[in-house]
Protein backbone atom coordinates (compact mmCIF):
# COMPACT_ATOMS: atom_id res chain seq x y z
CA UNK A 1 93.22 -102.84 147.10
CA UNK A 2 95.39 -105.47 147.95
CA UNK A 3 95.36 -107.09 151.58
CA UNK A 4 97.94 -106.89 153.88
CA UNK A 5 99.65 -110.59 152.26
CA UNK A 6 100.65 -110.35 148.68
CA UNK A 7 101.68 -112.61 146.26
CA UNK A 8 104.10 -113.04 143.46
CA UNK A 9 102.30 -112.69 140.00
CA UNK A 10 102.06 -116.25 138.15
CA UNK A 11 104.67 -116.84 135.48
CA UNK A 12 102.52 -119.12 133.48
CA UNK A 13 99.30 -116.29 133.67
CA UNK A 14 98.31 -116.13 130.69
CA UNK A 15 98.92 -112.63 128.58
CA UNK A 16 96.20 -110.78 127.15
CA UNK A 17 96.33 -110.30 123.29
CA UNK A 18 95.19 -107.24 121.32
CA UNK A 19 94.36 -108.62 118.02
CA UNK A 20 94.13 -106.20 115.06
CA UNK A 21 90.41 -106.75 114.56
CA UNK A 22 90.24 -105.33 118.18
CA UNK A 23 91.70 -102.11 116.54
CA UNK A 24 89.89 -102.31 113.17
CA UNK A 25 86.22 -102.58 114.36
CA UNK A 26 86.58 -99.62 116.66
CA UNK A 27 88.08 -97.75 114.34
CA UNK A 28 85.73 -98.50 111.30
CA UNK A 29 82.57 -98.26 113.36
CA UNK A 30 83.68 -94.33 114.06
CA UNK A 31 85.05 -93.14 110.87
CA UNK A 32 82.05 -95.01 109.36
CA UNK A 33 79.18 -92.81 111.28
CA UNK A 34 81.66 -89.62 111.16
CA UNK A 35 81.78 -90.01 107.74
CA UNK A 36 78.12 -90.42 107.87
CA UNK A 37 77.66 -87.42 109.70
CA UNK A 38 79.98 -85.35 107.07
CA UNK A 39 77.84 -86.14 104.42
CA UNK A 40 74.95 -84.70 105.90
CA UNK A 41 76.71 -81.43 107.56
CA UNK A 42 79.94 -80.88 105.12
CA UNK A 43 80.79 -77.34 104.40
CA UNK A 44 84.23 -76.84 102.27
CA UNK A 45 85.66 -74.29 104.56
CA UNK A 46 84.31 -75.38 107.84
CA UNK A 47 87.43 -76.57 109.11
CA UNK A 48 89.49 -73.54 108.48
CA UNK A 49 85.90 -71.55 110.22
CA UNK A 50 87.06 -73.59 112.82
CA UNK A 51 90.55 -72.77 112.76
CA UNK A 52 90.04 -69.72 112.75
CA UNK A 53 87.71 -69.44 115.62
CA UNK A 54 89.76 -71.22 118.41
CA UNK A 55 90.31 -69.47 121.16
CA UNK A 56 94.40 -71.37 121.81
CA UNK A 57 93.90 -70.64 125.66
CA UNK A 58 90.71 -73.17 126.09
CA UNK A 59 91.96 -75.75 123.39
CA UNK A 60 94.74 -76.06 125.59
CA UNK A 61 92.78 -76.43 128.68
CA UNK A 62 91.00 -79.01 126.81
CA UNK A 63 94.19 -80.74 125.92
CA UNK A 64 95.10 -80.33 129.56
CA UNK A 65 91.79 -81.91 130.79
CA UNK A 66 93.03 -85.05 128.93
CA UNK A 67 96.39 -84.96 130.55
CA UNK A 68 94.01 -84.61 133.73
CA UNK A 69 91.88 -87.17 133.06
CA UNK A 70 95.43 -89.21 133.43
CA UNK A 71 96.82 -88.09 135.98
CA UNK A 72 93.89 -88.71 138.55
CA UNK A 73 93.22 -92.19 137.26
CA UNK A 74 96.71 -93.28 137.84
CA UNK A 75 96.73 -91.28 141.04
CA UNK A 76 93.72 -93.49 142.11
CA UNK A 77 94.96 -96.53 140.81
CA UNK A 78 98.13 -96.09 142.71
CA UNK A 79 95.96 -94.97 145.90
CA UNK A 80 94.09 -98.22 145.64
CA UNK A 81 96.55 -100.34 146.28
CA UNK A 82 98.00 -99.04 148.66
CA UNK A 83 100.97 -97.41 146.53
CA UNK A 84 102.18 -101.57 146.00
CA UNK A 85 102.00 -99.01 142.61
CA UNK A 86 103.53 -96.14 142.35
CA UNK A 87 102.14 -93.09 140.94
CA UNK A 88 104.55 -93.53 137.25
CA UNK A 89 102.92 -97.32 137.19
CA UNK A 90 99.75 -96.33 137.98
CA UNK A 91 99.59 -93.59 135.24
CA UNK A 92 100.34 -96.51 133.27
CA UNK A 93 97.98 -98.59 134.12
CA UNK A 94 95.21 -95.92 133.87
CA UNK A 95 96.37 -95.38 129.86
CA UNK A 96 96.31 -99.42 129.60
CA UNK A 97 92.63 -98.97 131.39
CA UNK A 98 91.98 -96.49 128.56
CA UNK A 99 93.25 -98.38 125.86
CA UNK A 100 91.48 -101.90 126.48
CA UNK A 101 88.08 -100.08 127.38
CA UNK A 102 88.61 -98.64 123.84
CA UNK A 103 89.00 -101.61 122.39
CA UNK A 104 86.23 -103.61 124.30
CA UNK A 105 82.49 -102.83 124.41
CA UNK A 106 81.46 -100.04 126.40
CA UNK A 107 79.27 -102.29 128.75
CA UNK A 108 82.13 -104.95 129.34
CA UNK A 109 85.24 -102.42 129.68
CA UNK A 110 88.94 -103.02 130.05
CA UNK A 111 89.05 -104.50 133.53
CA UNK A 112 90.69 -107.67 132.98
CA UNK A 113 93.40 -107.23 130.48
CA UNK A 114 93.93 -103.98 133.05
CA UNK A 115 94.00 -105.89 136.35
CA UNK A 116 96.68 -108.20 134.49
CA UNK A 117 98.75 -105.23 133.55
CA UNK A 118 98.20 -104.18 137.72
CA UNK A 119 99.93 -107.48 138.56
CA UNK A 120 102.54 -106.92 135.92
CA UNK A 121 103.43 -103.08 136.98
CA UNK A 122 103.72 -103.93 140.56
CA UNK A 123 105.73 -106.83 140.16
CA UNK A 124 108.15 -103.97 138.26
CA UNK A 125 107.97 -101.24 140.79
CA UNK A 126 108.65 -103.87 143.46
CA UNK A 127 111.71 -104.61 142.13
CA UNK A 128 112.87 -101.54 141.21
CA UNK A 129 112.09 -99.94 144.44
CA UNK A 130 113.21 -103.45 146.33
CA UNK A 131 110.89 -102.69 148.62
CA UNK A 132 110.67 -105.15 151.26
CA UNK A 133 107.36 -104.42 153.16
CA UNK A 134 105.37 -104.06 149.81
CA UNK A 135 105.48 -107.13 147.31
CA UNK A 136 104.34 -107.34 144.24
CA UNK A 137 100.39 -107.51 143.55
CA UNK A 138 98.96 -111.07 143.01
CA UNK A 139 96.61 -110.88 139.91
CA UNK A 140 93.29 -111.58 142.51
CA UNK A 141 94.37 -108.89 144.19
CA UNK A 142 94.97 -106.71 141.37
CA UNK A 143 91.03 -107.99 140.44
CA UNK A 144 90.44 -106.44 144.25
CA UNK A 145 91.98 -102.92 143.02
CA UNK A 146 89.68 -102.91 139.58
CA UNK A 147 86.40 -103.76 142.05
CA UNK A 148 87.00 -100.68 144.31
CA UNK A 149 88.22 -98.67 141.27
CA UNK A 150 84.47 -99.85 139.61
CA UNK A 151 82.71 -99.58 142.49
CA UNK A 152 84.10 -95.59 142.87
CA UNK A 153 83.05 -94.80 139.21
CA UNK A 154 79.47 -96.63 140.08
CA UNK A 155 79.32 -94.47 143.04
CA UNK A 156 79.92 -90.87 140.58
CA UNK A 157 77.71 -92.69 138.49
CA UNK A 158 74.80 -92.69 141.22
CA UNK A 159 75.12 -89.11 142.20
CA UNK A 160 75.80 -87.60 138.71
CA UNK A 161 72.22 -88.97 137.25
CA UNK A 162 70.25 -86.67 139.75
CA UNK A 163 71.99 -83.48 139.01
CA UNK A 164 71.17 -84.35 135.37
CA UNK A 165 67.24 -85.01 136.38
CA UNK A 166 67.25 -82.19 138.33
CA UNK A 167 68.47 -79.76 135.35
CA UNK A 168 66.07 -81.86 133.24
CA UNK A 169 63.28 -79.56 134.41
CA UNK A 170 64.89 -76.41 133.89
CA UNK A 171 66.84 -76.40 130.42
CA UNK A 172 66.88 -78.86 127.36
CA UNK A 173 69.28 -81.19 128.56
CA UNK A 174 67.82 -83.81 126.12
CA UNK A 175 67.95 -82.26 123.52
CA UNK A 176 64.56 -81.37 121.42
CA UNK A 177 66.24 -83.35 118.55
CA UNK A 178 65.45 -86.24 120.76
CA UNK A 179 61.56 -86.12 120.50
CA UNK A 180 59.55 -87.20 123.02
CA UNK A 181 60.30 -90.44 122.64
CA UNK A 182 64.15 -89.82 123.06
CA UNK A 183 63.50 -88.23 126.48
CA UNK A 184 61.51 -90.44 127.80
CA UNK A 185 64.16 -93.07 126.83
CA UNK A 186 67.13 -90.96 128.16
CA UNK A 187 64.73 -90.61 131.17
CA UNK A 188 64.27 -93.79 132.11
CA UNK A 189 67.84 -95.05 131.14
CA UNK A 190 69.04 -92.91 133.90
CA UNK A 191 66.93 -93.64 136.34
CA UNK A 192 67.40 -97.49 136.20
CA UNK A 193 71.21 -96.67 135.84
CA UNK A 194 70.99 -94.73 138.80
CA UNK A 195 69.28 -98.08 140.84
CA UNK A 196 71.71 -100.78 139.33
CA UNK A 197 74.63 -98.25 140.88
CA UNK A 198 73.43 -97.93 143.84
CA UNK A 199 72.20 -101.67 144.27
CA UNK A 200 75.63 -102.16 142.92
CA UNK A 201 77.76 -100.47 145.52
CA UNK A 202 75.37 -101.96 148.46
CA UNK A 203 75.86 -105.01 147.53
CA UNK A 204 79.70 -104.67 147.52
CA UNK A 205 79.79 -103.05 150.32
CA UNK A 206 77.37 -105.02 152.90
CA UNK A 207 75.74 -107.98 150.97
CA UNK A 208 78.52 -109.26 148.19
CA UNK A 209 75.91 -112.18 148.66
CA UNK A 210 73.15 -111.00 146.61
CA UNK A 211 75.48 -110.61 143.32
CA UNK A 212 76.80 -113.95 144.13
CA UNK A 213 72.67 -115.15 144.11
CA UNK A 214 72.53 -112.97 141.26
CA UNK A 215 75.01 -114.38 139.07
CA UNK A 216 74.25 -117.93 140.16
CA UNK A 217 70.87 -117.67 138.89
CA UNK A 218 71.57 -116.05 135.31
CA UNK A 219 74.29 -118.84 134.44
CA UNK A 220 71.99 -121.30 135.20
CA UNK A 221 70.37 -120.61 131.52
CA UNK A 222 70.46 -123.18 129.04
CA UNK A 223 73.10 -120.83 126.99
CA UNK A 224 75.01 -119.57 129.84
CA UNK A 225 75.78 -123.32 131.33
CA UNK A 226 79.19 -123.35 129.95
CA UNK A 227 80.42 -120.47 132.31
CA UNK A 228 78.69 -121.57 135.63
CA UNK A 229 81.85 -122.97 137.11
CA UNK A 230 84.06 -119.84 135.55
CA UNK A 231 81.58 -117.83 137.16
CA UNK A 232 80.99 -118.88 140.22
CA UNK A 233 84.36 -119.27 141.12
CA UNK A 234 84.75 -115.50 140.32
CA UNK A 235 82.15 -114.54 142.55
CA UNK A 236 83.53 -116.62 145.37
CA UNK A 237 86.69 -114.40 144.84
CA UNK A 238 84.39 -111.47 144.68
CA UNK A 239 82.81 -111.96 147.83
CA UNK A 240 86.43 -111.99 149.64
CA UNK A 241 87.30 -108.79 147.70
CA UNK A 242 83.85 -107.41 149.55
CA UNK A 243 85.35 -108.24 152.95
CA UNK A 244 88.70 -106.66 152.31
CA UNK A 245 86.74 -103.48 151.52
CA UNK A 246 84.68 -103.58 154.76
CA UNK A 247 87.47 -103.15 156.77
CA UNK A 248 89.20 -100.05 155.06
CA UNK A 249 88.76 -96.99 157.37
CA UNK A 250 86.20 -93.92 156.13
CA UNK A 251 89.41 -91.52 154.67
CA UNK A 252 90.30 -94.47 152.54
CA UNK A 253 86.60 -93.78 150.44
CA UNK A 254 86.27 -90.18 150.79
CA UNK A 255 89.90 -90.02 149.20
CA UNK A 256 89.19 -92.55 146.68
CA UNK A 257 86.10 -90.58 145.55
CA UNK A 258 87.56 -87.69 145.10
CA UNK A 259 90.26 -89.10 142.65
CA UNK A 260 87.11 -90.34 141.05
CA UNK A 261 85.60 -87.04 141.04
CA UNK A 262 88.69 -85.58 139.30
CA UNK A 263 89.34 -88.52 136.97
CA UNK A 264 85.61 -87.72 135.73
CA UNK A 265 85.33 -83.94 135.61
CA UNK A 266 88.16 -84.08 133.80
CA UNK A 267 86.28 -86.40 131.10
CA UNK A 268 83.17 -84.12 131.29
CA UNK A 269 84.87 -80.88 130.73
CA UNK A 270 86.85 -82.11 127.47
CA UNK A 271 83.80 -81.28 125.36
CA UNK A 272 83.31 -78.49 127.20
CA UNK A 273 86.02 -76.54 126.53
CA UNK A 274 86.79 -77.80 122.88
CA UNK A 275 83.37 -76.42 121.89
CA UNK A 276 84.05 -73.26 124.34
CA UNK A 277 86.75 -72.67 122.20
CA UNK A 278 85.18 -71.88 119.10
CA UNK A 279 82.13 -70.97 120.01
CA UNK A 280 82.58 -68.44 122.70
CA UNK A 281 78.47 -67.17 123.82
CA UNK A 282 77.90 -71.14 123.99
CA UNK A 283 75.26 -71.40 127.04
CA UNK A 284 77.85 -73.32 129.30
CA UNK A 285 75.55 -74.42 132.56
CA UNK A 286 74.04 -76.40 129.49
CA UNK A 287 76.57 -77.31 127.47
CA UNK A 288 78.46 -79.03 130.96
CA UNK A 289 74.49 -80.86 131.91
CA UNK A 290 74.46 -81.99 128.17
CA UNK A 291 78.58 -83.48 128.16
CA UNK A 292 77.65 -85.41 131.56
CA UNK A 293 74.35 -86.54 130.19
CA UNK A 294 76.29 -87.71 127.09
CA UNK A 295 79.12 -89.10 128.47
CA UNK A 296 76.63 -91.66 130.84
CA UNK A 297 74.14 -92.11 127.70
CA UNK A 298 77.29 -94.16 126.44
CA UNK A 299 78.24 -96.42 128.94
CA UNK A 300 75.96 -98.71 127.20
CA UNK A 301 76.63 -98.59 123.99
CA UNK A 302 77.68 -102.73 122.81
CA UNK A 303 80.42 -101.21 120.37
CA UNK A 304 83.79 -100.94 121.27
CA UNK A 305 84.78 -98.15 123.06
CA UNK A 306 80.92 -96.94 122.15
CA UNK A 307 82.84 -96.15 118.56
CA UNK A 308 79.91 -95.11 116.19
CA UNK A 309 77.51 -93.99 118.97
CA UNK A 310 79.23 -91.98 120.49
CA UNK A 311 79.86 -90.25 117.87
CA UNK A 312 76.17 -89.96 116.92
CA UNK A 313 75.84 -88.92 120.20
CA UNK A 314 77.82 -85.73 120.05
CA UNK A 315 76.12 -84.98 116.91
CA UNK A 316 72.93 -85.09 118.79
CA UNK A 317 73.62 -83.42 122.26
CA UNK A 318 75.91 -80.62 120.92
CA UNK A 319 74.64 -79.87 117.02
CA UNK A 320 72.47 -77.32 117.99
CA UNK A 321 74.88 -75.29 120.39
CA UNK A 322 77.21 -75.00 117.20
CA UNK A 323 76.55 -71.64 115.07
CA UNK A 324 77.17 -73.78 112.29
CA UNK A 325 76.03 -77.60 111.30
CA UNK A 326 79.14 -77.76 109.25
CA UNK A 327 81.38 -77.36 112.25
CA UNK A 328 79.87 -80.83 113.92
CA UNK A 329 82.39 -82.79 112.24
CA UNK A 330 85.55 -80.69 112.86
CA UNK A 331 84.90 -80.13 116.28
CA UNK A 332 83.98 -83.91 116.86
CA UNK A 333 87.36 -84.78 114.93
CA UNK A 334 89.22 -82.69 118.13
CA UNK A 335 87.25 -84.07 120.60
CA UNK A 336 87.91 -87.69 119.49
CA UNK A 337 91.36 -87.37 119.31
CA UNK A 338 91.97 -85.85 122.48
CA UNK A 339 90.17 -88.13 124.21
CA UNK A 340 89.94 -91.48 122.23
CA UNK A 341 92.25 -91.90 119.66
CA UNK A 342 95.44 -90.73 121.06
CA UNK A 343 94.74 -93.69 123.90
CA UNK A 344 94.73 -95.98 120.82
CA UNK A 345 98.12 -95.26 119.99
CA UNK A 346 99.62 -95.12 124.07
CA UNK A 347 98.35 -98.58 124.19
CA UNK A 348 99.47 -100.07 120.77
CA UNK A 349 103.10 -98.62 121.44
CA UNK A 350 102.80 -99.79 125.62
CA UNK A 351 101.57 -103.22 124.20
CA UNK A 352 104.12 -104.03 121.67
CA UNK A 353 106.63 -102.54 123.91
CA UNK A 354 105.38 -105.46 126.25
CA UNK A 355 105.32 -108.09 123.24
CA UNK A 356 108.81 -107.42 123.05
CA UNK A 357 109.78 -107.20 126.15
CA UNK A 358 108.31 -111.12 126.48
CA UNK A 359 110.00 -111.98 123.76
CA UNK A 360 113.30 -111.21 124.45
CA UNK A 361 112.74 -112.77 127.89
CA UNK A 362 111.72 -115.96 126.13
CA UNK A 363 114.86 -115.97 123.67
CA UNK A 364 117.47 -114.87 126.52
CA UNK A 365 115.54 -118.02 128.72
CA UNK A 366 116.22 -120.55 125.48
């Protein structure tokens, strides 16, 4: 959320490359445990069971929950900053956001190479609208947008783990496939997720100064010298991102959160209706506990995109609400397309399109 002076964005910024083992890893790591999982649950005709059992009605409610999913992300994006985006860029920008999280480890996400494509989108709608209040968004201030944008989803983050907790003691929402040992995990993970988001969004909010502490003290190991200056100087910049937020008036969160709150009900109810689709008498209060439980359970997973556990995740939080093992894999196949590998090919074609675009601007410049 930019502040009230912008910037032009820096010609000689450098541009963030996808490199094909960015696309390969991902993409082996999840047909590799899919696979995995086939071998275990195949059934010859389980994917025309499936066919056969979809109800086209919820399918396309799931495929709308994608298009959803979208839609409020690049309406909050856009929101943000104060439309310096407008809602068409910030669409974009939320698929970019989807693509490089996809392509980056689940605990690291897409935020830079997305806070550079910010700068570069705003710089475009500025001069296409020729706006003369609103200039284009300077890339710290595009870094400023991604912070709130974070600190939003940290927020959902917060209040979500409770309502799974809570449901905890009433239904299986770890499932008994999980052992004891599983839950306790689970447990535990979302209790100290819980704690880091809300330590997280106090700290942004009123003391940007601990982080800063934080951070200072963690580079200062013998492995992590290299970075101290890199990092430092970040949180210096974070710190005046914290101030900018302090001074945004009380509709500017509640509105922000509930872009966030449709940006991730969207997310939670793609599982839900794919497997509502086919399997009609599912138990849904559980089946929605067990897709947000499984959707946070993957925010740390060190792959990219969490390709490979998430997948073993679905396996393991929705196998037994399936009539059929055998339909794991088809099912899964849906839900991974609508919701992770159709981002992989928006961003390939949005990044080459950009490739090119540089390139011609390089040849016309010779």
């Amino acid at each position: 959320m930019p502040d009230e002076t912008h910037h032009d964005v820096d010609e000689g910024a450098g541009v963030p490359i996808v490199s094909l083992r960015g696309l390969i890893l991902p993409l082996s790591l999840g047909l590799g445990v899919l696979g995995i999982i086939a071998w275990y649950t195949w059934d010859e005709g389980a994917f025309s069971q499936f066919a056969r059992a979809i109800n086209p009605w919820l399918m396309a409610g799931a495929i709308g929950m994608t298009l959803a999913r979208v839609v409020f992300g690049g309406w909050r994006i856009s929101f943000v900053s104060r439309h310096s985006l407008g809602f068409r860029a910030g669409i974009r920008c939320q698929l970019m956001w989807d693509f490089a999280s996809n392509i980056s480890p689940s605990v690291v996400g897409g935020a830079p190479l997305t806070a550079y494509y910010i700068a570069r989108e705003s710089r475009v709608t500025s001069m296409e609208t020729k706006a003369s209040r609103k200039g284009p968004i300077a890339i710290g201030d595009a870094s400023a947008v991604m912070t709130y944008v974070m600190l939003l989803d940290q927020v959902w983050f917060a209040l979500s783990v409770p309502v799974i907790l809570v449901a905890s003691v009433y239904m299986d929402v770890i499932p008994s496939a999980a052992g004891s040992v599983g839950l306790w995990t689970a447990t535990i993970y979302f209790v100290v997720l819980m704690a880091y988001a809300a330590v997280f969004a106090y700290a942004t909010l009123f003391r940007p100064e601990l982080l800063s502490r934080l951070a200072s003290g963690i580079v200062r190991l013998p492995f992590l010298r290299r970075f101290r200056e890199r990092v430092l100087g970040e949180m210096t910049q974070f710190i005046a991102r914290a101030g900018v937020l302090r001074k945004q008036k009380s509709d500017f969160f509640l509105r922000g959160f509930l872009l966030t709150s449709g940006t991730w009900l969207a997310r939670y109810f793609l599982a839900v209706l794919v497997i509502m689709s086919f399997v009609p008498d599912v138990d849904t209060l559980l089946l929605i506990m067990r897709s947000i439980a499984q959707t946070i359970s993957s925010l740390v997973m060190p792959t990219p995109g969490g390709a490979g556990g998430i997948e073993g995740l679905y396996a393991l939080f929705f196998g037994d609400l399936l009539p059929s093992a055998a339909l794991i894999v088809p099912s899964l196949i849906t839900w991974r397309i609508l919701g992770y590998y159709i981002f992989l090919v928006v961003g390939v074609a949005m990044s080459t399109r950009h490739l090119q675009r540089t390139k011609g601007k390089h040849t016309t410049g010779r």
